[in-house]
Protein backbone atom coordinates (compact mmCIF):
# COMPACT_ATOMS: atom_id res chain seq x y z
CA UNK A 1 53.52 41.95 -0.84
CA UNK A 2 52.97 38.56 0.55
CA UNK A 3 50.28 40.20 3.33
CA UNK A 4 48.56 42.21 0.32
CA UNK A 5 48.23 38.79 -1.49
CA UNK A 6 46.63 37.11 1.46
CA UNK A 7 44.45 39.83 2.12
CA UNK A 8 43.06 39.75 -1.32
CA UNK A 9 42.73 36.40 -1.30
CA UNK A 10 40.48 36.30 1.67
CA UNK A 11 38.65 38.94 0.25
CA UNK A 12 38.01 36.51 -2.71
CA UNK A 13 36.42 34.05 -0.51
CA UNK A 14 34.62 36.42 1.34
CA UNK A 15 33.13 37.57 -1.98
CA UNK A 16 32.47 33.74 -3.16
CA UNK A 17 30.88 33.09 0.23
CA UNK A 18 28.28 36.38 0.16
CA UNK A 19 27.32 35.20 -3.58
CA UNK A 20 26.71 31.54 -2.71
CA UNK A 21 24.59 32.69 0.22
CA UNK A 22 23.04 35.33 -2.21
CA UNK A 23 22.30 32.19 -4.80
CA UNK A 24 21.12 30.04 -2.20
CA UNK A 25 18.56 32.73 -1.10
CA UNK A 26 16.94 34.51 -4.35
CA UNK A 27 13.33 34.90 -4.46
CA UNK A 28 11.32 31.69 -4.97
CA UNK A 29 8.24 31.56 -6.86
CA UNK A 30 6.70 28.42 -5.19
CA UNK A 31 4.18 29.83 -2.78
CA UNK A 32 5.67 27.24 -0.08
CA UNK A 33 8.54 29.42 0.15
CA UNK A 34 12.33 29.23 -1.02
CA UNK A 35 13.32 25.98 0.28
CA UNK A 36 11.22 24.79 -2.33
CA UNK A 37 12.24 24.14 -6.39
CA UNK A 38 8.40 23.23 -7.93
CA UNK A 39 8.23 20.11 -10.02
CA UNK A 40 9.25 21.83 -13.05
CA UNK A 41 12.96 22.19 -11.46
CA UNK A 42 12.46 18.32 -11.03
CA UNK A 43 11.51 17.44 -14.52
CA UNK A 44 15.08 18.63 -15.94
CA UNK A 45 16.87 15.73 -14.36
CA UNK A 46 14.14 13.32 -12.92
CA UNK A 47 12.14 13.32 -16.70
CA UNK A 48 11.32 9.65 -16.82
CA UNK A 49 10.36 9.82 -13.47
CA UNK A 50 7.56 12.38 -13.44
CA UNK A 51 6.14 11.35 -16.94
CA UNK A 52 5.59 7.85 -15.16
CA UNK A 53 4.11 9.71 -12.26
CA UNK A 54 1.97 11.57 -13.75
CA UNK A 55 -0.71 8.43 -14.61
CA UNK A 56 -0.43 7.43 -10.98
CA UNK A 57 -3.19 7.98 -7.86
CA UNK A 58 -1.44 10.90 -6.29
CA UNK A 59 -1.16 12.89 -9.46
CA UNK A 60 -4.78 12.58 -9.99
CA UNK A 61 -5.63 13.10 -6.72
CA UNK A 62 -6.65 16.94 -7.51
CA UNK A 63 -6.15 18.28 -11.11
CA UNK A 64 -7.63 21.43 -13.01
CA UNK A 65 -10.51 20.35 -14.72
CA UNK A 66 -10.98 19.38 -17.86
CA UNK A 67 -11.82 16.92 -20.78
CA UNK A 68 -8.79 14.70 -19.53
CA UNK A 69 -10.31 14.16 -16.30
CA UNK A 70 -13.77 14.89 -16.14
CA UNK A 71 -15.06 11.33 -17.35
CA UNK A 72 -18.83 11.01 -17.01
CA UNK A 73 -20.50 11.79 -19.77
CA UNK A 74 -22.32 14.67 -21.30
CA UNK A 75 -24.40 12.95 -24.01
CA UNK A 76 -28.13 13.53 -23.37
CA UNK A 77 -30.05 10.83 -21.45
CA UNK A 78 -26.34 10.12 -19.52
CA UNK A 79 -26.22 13.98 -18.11
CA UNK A 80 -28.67 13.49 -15.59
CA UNK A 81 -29.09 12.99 -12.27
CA UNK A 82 -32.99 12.69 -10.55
CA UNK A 83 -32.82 14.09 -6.87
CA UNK A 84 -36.36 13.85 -6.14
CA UNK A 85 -39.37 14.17 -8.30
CA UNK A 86 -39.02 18.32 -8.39
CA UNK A 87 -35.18 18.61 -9.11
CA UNK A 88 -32.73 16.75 -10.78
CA UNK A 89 -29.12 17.91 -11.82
CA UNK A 90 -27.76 17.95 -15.87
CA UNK A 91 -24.37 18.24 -16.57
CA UNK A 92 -23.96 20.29 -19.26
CA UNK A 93 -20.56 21.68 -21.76
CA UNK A 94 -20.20 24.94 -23.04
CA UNK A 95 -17.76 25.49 -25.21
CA UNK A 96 -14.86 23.60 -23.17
CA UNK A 97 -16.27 24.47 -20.16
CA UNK A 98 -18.38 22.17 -18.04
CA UNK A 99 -21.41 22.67 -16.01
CA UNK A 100 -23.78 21.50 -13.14
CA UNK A 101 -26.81 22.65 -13.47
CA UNK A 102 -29.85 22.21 -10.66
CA UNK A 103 -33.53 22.14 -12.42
CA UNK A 104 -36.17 23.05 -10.19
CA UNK A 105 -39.12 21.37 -11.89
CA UNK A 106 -37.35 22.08 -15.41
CA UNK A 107 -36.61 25.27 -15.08
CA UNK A 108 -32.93 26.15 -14.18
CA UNK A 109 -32.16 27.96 -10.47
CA UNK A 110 -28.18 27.09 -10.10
CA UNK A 111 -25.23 26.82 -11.91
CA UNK A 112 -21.63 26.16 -11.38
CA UNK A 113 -18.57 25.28 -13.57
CA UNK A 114 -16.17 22.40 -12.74
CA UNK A 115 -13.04 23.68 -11.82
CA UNK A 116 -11.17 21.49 -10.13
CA UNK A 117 -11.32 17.61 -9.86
CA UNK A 118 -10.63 15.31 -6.62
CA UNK A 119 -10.04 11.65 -7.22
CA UNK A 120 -9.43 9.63 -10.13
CA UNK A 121 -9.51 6.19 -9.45
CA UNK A 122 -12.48 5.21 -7.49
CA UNK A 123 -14.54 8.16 -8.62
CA UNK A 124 -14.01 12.04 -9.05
CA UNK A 125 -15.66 14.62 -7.30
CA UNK A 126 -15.72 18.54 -8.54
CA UNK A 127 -15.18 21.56 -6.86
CA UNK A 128 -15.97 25.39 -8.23
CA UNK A 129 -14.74 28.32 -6.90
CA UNK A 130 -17.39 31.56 -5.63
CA UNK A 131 -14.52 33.90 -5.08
CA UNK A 132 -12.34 32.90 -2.84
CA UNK A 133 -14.07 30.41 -1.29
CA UNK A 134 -14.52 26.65 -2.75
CA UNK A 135 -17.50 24.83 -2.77
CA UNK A 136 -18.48 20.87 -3.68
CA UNK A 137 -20.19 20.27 -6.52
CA UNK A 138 -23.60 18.08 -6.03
CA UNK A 139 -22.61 14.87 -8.59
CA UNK A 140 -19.66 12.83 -8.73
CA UNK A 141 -18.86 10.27 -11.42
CA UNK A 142 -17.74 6.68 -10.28
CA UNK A 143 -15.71 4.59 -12.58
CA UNK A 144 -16.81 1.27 -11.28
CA UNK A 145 -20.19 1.97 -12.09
CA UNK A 146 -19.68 4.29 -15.34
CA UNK A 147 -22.52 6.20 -13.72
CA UNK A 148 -23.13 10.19 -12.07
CA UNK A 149 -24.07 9.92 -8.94
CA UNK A 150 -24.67 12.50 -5.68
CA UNK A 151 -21.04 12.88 -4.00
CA UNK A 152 -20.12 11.06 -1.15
CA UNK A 153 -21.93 12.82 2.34
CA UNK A 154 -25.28 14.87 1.08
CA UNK A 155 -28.60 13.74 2.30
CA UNK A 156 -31.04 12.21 0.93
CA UNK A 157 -33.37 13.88 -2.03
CA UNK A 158 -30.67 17.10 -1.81
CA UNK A 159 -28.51 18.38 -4.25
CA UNK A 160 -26.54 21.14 -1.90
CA UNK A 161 -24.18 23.57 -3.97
CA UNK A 162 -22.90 25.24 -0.56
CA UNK A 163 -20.99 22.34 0.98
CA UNK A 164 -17.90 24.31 1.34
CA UNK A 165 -14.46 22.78 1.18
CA UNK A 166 -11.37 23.39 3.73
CA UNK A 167 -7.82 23.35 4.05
CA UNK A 168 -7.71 19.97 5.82
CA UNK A 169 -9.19 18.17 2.08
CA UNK A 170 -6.08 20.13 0.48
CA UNK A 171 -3.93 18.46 2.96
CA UNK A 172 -4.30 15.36 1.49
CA UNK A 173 -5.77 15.84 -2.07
CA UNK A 174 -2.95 18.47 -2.70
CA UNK A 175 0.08 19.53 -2.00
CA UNK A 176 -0.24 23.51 -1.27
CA UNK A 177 -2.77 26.21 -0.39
CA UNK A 178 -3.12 28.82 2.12
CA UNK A 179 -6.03 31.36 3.21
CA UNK A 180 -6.12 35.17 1.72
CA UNK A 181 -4.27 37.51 3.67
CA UNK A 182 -5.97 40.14 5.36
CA UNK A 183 -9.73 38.60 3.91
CA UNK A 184 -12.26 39.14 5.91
CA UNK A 185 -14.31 36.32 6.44
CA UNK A 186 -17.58 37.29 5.63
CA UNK A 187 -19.38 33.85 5.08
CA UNK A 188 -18.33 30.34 7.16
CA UNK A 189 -16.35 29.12 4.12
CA UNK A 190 -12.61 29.39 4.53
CA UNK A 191 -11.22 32.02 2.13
CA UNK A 192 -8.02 31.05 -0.02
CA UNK A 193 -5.39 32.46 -2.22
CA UNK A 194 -6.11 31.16 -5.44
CA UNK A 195 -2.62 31.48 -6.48
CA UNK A 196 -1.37 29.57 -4.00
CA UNK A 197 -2.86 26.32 -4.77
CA UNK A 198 -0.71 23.72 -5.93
CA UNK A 199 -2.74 20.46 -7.01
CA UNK A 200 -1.71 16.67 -7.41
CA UNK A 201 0.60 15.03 -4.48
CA UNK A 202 3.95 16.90 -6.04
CA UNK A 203 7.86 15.14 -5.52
CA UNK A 204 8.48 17.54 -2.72
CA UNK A 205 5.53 16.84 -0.76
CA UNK A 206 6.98 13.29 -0.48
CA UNK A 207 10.69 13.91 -0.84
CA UNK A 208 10.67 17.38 1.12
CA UNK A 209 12.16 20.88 -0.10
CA UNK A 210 14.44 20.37 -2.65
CA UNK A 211 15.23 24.00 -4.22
CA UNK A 212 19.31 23.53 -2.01
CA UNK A 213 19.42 20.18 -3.56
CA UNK A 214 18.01 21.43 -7.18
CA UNK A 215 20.55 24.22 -6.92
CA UNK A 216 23.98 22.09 -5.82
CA UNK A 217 23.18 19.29 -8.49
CA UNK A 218 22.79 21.70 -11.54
CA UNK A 219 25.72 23.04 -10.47
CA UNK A 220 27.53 20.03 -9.88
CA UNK A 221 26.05 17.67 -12.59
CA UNK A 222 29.06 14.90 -12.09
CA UNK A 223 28.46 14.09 -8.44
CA UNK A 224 25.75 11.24 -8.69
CA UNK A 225 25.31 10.82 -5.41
CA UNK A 226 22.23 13.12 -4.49
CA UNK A 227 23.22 16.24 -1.69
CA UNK A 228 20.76 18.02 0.53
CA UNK A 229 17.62 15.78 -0.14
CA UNK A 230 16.33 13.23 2.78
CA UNK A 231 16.58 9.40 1.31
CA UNK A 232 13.70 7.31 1.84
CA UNK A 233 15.75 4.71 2.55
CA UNK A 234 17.80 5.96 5.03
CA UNK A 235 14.53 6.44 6.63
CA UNK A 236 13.64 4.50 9.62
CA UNK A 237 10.53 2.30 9.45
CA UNK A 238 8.28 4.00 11.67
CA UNK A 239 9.45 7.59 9.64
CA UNK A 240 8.65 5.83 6.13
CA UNK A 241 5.12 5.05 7.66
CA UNK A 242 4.16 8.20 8.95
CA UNK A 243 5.01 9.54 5.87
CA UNK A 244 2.39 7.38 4.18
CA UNK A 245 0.24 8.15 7.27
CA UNK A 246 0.18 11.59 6.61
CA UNK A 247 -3.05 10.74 3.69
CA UNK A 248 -3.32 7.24 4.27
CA UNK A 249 -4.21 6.65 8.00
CA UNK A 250 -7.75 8.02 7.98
CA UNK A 251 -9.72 11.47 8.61
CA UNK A 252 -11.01 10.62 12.47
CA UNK A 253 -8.18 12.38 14.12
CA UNK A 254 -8.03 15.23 15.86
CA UNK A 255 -5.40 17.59 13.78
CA UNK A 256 -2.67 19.10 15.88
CA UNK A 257 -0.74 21.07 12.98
CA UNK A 258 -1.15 21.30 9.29
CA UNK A 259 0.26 18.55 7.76
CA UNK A 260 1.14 20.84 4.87
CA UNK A 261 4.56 21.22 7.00
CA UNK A 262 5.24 17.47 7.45
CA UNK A 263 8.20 16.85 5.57
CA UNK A 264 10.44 13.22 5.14
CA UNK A 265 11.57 11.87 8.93
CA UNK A 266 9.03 13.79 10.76
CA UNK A 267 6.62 12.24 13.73
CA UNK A 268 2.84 11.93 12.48
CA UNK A 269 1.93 11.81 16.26
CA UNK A 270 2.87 15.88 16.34
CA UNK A 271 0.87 16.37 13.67
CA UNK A 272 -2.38 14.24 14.36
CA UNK A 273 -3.36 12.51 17.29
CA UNK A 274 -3.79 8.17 16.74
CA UNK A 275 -6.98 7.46 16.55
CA UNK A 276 -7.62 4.97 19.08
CA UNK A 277 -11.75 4.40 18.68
CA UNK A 278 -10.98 2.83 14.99
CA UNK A 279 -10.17 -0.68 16.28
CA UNK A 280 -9.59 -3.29 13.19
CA UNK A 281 -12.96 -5.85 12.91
CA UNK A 282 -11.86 -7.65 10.24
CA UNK A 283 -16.13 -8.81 9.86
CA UNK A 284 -17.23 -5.45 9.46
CA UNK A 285 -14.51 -3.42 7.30
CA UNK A 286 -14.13 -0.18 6.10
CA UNK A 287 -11.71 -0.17 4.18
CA UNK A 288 -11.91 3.90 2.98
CA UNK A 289 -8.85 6.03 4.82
CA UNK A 290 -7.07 4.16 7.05
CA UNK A 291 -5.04 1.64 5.20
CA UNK A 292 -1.72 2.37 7.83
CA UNK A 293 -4.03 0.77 10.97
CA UNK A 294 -5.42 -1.96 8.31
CA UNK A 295 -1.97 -2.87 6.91
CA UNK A 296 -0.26 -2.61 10.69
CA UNK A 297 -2.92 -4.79 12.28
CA UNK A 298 -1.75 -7.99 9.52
CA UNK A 299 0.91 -10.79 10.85
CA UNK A 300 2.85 -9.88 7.66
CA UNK A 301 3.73 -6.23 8.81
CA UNK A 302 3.78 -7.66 12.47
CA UNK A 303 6.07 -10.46 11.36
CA UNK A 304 8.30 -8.35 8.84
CA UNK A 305 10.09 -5.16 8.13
CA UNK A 306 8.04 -4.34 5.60
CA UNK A 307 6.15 -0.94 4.70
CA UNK A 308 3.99 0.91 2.47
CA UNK A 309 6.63 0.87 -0.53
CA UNK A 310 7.61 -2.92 -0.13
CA UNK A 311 4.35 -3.07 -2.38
CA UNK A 312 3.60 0.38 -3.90
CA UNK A 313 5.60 2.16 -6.20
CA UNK A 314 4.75 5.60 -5.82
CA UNK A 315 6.14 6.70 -9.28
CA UNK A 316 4.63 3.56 -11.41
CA UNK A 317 0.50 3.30 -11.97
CA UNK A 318 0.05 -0.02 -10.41
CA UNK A 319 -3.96 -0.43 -10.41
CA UNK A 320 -5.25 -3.63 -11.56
CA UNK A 321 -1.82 -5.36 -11.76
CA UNK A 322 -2.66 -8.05 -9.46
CA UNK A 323 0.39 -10.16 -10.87
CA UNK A 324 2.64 -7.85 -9.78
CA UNK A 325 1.59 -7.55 -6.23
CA UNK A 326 1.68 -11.47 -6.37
CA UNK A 327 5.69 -11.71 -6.72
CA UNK A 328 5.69 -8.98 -4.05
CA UNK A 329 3.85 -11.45 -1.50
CA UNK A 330 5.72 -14.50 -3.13
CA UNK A 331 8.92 -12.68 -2.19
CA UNK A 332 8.50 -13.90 1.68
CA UNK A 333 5.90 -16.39 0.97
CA UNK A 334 7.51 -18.55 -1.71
CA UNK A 335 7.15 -21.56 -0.28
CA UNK A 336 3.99 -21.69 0.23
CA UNK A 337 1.73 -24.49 -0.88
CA UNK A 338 -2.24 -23.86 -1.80
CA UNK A 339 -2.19 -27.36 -2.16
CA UNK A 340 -2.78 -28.25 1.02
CA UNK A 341 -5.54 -25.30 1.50
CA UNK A 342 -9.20 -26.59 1.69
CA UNK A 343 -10.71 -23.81 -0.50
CA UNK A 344 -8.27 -24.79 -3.54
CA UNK A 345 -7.13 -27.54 -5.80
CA UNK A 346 -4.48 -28.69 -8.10
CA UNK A 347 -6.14 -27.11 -10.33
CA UNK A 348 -6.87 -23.73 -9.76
CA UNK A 349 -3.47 -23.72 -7.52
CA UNK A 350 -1.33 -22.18 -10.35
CA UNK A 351 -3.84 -19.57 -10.95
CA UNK A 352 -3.90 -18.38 -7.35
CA UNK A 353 -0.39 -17.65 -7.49
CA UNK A 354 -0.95 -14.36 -9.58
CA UNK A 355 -4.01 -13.34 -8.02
CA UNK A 356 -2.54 -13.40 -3.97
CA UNK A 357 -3.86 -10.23 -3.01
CA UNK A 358 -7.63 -11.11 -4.40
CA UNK A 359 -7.94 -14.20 -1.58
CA UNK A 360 -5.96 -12.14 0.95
CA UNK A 361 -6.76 -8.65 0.37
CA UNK A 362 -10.38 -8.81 -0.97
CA UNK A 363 -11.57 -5.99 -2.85
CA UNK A 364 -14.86 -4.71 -0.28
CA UNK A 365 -17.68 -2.51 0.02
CA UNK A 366 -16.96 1.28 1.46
CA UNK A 367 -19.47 2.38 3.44
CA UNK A 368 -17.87 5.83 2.95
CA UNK A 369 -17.58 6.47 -0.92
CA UNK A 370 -21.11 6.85 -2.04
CA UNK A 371 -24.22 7.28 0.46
CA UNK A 372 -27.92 6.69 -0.43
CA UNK A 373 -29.74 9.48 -1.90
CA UNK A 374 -33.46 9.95 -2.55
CA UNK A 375 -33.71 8.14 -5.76
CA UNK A 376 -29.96 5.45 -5.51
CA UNK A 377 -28.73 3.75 -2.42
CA UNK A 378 -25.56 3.09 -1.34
CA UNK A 379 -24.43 0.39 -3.75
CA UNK A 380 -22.24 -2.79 -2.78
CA UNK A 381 -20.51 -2.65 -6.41
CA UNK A 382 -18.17 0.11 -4.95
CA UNK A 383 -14.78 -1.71 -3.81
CA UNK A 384 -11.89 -1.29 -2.09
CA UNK A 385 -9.03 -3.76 -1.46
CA UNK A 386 -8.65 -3.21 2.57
CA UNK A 387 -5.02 -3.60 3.22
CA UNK A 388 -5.42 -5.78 6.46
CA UNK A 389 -3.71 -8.97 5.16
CA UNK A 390 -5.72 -12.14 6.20
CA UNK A 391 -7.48 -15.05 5.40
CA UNK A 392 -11.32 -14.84 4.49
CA UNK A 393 -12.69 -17.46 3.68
CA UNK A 394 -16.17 -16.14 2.24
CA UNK A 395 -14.28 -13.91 0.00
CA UNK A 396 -11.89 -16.90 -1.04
CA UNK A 397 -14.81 -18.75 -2.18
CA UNK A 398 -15.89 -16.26 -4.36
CA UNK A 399 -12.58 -15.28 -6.02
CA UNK A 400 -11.95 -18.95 -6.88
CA UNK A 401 -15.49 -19.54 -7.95
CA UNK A 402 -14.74 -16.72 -10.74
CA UNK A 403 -11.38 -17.44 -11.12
CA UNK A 404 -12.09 -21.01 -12.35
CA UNK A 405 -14.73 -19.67 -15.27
């Protein structure tokens, strides 16, 4: 009796094994594969999180488009964009869908629909899909100017509807897409499944697969202490920065391997190779792309332990808030008197104290966000704050000139 109990016994936990593996493997509908839960298995438990997230940079950073996110506007006189004196390009609605159109002395030869948007805080760019293929749209919108404008790239006096768009953009504007299976390529533009896509930067392109630890924690909803998901903080310096490297450490590379499979505590050096002809001239900055080189050339990385999330939050919309990127500095730099510097005074010293990153992180022009076109040249009103920490003292000048109005 005793040998009959044991047996069934085992067979129990035989059974219990086989359905746990069973669990642990059923069909995934994320196109990345089964390791992998989708955000919506994150909302349930992370909801405060993600609604956070969703106003920040790498949300934005490719969304369908629409109304929401499609901010230049359509009003008549503001729709249009002069090429050269024989075409110009109107954006146009119909219905809820939007529209570039290319005039050929008035009379319309091309037109595409925005389908998906790239970008969000600088400026957006559009792309529209021609089957399976994606192409650029023409005209890009740029918040800092409130103005349409021909994207980022396209020569002068051209408004070129064919600029086609590859996997390696995805890479870093998205978080998922692979070619067509079995397509054959019948024009140069790479061929994707459209139902693979998966826009914005999503958790588990930062955090990894997370479908195991999805799966234990629902099951398990009293054990706080998270299972099967790779901490950032247990993450070793150099790992935390190649993780921000991945997007953030320019596109002059050569790519090794899609970065599509980087996941948390990987090398970025199997992925890319460093680009070594980029050297940091802190008189001649551009600051578009490679903010890891920028931010690892400056004494305070040098000096520190610090790293990309010392500053950033990547779940909180940050932009603008230069007082709270002031107490980050102030956190090793606390004892620091302007007093004594020769660009300020006791007066303007306790208004420098919010504003760190505007002396020592200057907001510059990018050479590579907008180039001139027939009709607009590149304009110097574009910014970006370069993230090689320093002292410039032409910049300082400035910022405490306004800063004192």
């Amino acid at each position: 009796m005793k040998k009959i109990n044991i047996v069934i016994a085992i067979c129990a936990v035989m059974l219990c094994v086989v359905y746990q593996q069973c669990k642990s493997t059923k069909p995934s509908n994320d196109p990345r594969g089964d390791e992998y839960a989708g955000s919506a298995t994150c909302i349930k438990c992370h909801s405060n999180i993600y609604k956070s997230y969703l106003h920040t940079a790498h949300y934005i950073a490719s969304v369908p488009a629409s109304e929401e996110y499609v901010h230049g506007s359509f009003a008549n006189g503001q729709n249009v964009v002069i090429i050269n004196p024989h075409q110009k390009v109107v954006m146009e609605k119909k219905g809820k869908d939007m529209f570039q159109t290319l005039y050929l002395d008035g009379k319309p030869v091309e037109r595409h629909r925005f389908d998906i948007v790239m970008g969000g805080v600088k400026g957006e760019s559009y792309l529209y899909w021609e089957g399976n293929a994606l192409y650029q749209l023409p005209i890009s919108y740029f918040k800092q100017l409130n103005e349409w404008l021909v994207s980022p790239g396209y020569p002068p006096g051209t408004a070129n509807f064919k600029r086609a768009i590859k996997s390696r953009c995805f890479e870093c504007h998205a978080s998922y897409i692979h070619d067509a299976p079995g397509e054959e390529q019948l024009t140069e533009a790479e061929q994707f499944d459209k139902s693979s896509a998966i826009l914005s930067i999503d958790c588990e392109r930062c955090h990894g697969p997370g479908a195991q630890h999805a799966e234990y924690q629902t099951e398990n909803p009293q054990l706080k202490i998270a299972k099967f998901m790779v901490s950032y903080r247990s993450l070793s310096r150099a790992q935390r920065m190649d993780m921000c490297g991945v997007c953030h450490s320019g596109n002059k590379s050569e790519m090794l391997l899609s970065t599509f499979a980087f996941k948390p505590g990987d090398t970025l050096a199997k992925f890319k190779l460093a680009d070594f002809t980029s050297k940091v001239d802190s008189a001649h900055l551009d600051v578009h792309g490679n903010q890891l080189q920028l931010l690892q050339s400056s004494k305070c990385f040098i000096n520190s332990n610090m790293d990309c999330a010392t500053c950033h939050d990547a779940h909180q919309n940050q932009r603008g808030q230069t007082a709270v990127f002031a107490q980050k500095c102030q956190t090793c730099h606390n004892e620091v008197k302007h007093t004594y510097c020769k660009l300020a005074n006791a007066s303007n010293t306790a208004i420098i104290k919010n504003n760190c990153i505007q002396c020592h992180m200057p907001a510059l022009a990018s050479k590579a966000i907008i180039a001139p076109t027939g009709v607009k040249v590149a304009s110097s009103e574009i910014l970006v704050h370069t993230h090689h920490i320093a002292i410039y003292p032409d910049q300082t000048q400035k910022i405490l000139g306004m800063l004192a109005k």
